[in-house]
Protein backbone atom coordinates (compact mmCIF):
# COMPACT_ATOMS: atom_id res chain seq x y z
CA UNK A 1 92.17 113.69 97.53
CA UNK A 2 94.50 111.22 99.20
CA UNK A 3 94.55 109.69 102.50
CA UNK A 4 95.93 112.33 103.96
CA UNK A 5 93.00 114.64 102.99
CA UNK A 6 90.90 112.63 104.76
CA UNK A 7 92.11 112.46 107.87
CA UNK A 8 91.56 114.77 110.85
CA UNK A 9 92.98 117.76 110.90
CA UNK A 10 93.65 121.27 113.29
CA UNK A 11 95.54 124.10 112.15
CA UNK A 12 97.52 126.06 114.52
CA UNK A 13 98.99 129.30 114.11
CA UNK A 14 102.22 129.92 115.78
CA UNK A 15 104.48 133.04 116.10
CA UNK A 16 101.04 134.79 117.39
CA UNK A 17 103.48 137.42 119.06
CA UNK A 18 105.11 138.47 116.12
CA UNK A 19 101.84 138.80 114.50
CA UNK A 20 100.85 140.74 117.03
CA UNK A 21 103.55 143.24 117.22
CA UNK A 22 104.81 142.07 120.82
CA UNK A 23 108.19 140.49 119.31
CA UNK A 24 111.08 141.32 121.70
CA UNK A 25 113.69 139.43 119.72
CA UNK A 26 115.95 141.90 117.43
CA UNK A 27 115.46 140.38 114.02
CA UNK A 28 111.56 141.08 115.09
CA UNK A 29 112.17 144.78 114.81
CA UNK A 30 110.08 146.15 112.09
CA UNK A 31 108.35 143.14 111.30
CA UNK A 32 105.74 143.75 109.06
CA UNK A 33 102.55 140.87 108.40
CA UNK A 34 100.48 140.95 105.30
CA UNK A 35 97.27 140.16 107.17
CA UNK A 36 96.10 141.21 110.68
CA UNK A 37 95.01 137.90 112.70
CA UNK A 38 91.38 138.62 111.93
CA UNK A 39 91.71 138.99 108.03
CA UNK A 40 93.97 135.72 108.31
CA UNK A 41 91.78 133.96 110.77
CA UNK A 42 89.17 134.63 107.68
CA UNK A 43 91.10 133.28 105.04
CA UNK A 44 91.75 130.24 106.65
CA UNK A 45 88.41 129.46 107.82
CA UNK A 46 87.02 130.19 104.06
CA UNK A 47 89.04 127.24 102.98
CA UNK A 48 88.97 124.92 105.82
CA UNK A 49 86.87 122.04 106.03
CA UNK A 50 86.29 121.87 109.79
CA UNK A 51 86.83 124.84 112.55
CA UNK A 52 89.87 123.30 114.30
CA UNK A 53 91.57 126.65 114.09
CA UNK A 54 94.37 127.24 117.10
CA UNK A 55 96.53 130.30 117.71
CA UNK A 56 99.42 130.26 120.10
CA UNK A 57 102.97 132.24 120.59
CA UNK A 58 105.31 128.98 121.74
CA UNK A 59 107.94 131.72 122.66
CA UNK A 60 105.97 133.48 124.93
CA UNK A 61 104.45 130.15 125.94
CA UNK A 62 100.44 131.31 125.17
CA UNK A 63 97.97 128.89 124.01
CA UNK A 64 100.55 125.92 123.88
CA UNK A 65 98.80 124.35 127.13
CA UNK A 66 95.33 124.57 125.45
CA UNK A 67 97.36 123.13 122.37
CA UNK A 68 98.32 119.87 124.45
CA UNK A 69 94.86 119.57 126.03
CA UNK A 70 93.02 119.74 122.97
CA UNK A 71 95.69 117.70 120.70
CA UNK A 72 94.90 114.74 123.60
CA UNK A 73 91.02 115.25 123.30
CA UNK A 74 91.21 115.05 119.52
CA UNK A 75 93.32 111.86 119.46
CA UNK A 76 91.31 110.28 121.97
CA UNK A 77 88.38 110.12 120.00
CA UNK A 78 90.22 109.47 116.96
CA UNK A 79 91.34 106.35 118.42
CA UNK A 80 87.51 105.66 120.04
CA UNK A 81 86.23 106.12 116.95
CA UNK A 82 88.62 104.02 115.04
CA UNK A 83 88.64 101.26 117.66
């Protein structure tokens, strides 16, 4: 309800390896999830008001590029648009 709420917004989704089962780190081992990335992917888009939805893995450097790329699209037209 507050400024904040109104403003633009992308969710990302990080630790996509872990999620995924292809943690390597020790304290990884045996990692369980409550969700699978397709039953989370459909909570979060249930509640979401727009579709900027982003998964990455920053330790195994996957989707951070497309991250940066689409982080400097989104705030370009922000500032068009607000300009």
């Amino acid at each position: 309800t507050g400024q904040l709420a109104r403003m633009p917004q992308v969710v990302v989704v990080n630790k996509l390896d872990a999620l995924e089962g292809r943690g390597g780190e020790e304290w990884e081992q045996g990692l369980k999830t409550k969700l699978s990335r397709e039953e989370l992917e459909e909570k979060l888009t249930k509640v979401m008001s727009h579709s900027r939805l982003m998964w990455m893995s920053a330790k195994e450097k996957e989707g951070v590029d497309d991250l940066m790329i689409r982080m400097a699209m989104f705030v370009k037209k922000v500032k068009e648009a607000s300009g």
